[in-house]
Protein backbone atom coordinates (compact mmCIF):
# COMPACT_ATOMS: atom_id res chain seq x y z
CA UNK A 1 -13.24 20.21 14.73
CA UNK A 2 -13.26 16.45 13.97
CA UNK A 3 -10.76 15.37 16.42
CA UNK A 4 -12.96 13.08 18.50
CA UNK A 5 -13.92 11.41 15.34
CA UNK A 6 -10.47 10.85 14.12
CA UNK A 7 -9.30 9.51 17.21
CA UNK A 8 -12.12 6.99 17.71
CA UNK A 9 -11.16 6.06 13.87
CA UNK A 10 -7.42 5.55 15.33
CA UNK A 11 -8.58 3.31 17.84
CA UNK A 12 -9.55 0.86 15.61
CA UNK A 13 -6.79 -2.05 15.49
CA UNK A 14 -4.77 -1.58 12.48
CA UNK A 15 -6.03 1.97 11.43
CA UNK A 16 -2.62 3.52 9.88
CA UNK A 17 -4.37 7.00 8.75
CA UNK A 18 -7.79 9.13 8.71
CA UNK A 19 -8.81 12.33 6.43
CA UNK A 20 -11.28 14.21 6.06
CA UNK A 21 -10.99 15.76 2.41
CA UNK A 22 -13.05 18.17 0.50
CA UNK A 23 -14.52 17.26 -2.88
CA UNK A 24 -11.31 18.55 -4.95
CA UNK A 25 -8.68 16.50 -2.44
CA UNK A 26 -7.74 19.84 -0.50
CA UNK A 27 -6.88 18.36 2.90
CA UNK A 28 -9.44 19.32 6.12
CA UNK A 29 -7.60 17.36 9.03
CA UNK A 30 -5.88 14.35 9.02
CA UNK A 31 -3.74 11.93 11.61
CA UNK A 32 -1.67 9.31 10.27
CA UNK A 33 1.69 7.20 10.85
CA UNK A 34 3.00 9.23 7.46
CA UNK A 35 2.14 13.00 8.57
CA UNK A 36 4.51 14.14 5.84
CA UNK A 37 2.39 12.81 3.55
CA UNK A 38 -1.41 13.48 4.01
CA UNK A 39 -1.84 16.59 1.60
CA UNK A 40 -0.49 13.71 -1.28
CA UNK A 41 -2.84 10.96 -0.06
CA UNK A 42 -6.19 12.98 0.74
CA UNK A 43 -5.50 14.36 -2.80
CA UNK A 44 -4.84 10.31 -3.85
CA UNK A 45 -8.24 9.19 -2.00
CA UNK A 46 -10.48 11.64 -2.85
CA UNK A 47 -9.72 11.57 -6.66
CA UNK A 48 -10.17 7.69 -6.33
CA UNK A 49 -13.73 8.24 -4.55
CA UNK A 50 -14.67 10.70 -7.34
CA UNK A 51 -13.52 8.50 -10.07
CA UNK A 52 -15.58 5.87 -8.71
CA UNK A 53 -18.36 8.19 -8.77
CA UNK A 54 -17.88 8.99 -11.70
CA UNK A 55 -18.06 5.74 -13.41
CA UNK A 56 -20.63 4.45 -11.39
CA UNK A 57 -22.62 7.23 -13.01
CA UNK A 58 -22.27 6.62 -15.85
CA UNK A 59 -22.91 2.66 -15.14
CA UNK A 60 -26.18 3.11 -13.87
CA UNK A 61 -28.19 5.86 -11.74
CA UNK A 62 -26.56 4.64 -8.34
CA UNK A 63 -24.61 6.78 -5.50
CA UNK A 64 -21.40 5.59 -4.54
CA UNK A 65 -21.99 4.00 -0.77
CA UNK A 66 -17.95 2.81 -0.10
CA UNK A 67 -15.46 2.93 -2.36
CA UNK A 68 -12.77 0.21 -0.94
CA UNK A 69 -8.80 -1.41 -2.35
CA UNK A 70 -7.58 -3.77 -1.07
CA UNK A 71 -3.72 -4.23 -1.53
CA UNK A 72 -1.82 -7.37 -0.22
CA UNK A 73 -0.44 -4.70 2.96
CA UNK A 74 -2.90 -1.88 2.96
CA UNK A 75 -6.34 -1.40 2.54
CA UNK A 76 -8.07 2.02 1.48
CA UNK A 77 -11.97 2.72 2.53
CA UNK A 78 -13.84 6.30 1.13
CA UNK A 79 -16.94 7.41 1.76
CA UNK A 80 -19.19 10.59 1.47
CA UNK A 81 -19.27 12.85 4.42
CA UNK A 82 -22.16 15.27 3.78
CA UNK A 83 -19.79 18.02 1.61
CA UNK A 84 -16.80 15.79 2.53
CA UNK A 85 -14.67 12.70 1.93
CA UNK A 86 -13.72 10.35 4.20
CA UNK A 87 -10.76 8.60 4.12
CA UNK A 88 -8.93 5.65 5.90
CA UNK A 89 -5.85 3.74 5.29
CA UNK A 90 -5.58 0.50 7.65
CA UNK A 91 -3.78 -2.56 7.33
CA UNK A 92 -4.95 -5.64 5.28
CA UNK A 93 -5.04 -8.06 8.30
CA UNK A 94 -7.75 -5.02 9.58
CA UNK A 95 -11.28 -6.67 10.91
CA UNK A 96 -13.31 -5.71 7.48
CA UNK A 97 -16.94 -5.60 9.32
CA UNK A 98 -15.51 -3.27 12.19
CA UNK A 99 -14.09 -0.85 10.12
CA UNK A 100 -16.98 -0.92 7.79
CA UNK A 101 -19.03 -0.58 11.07
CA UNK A 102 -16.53 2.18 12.66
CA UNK A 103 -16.35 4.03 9.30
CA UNK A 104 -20.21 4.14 8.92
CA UNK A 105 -20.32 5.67 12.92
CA UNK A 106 -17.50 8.07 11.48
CA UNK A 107 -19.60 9.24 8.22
CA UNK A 108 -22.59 9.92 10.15
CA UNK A 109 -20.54 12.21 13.03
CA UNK A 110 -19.11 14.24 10.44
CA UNK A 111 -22.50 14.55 8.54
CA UNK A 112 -24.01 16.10 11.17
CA UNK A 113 -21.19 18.14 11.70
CA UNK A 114 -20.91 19.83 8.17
């Protein structure tokens, strides 16, 4: 169902992995360089994106746009799908702005979708 959206997500230079998650981290669809492991990390990013949620809450009376680490190899981007999570897992040395930009294209796709 998302495979188009995925793939453009793949294109981007230094994209390792994409999910698509539902609220409780079951795993929708995912492609990644670690197939063996995307039931563990959808589980991984959504429960970071709902944490962040969570305390952002309880911080003020704002929606969680992005939730983003950044780790000296990987970085992790979430956002809200319409019912869904999405997830990506890219390299460090990844352009910021164009995945930003690619990931906002991604979340909108998807929201129409679901």
């Amino acid at each position: 169902m998302f495979e188009n959206v995925i793939a453009d997500m793949l294109g981007v230079s230094g994209v390792k992995g994409v999910y698509i998650i539902d609220n409780e981290g079951a795993l929708i669809e995912a492609e990644s360089m670690s197939s063996g492991e995307d039931e563990v990390y959808a589980a991984l990013i959504a429960d970071v994106y709902n944490k962040a949620s969570e305390v952002l809450g309880k911080l003020s009376s704002d929606e969680v746009e992005l939730v983003m680490i950044d780790g000296k190899k990987d970085r992790i981007i979430a956002s809200r799908a319409g019912e869904l999570i999405f997830g990506v897992v890219a390299d460090h040395k990844t352009n910021y702005g164009l995945l930003k930009i690619e990931l906002k294209k991604a979340v909108e796709k998807i929201s129409a979708m679901v």
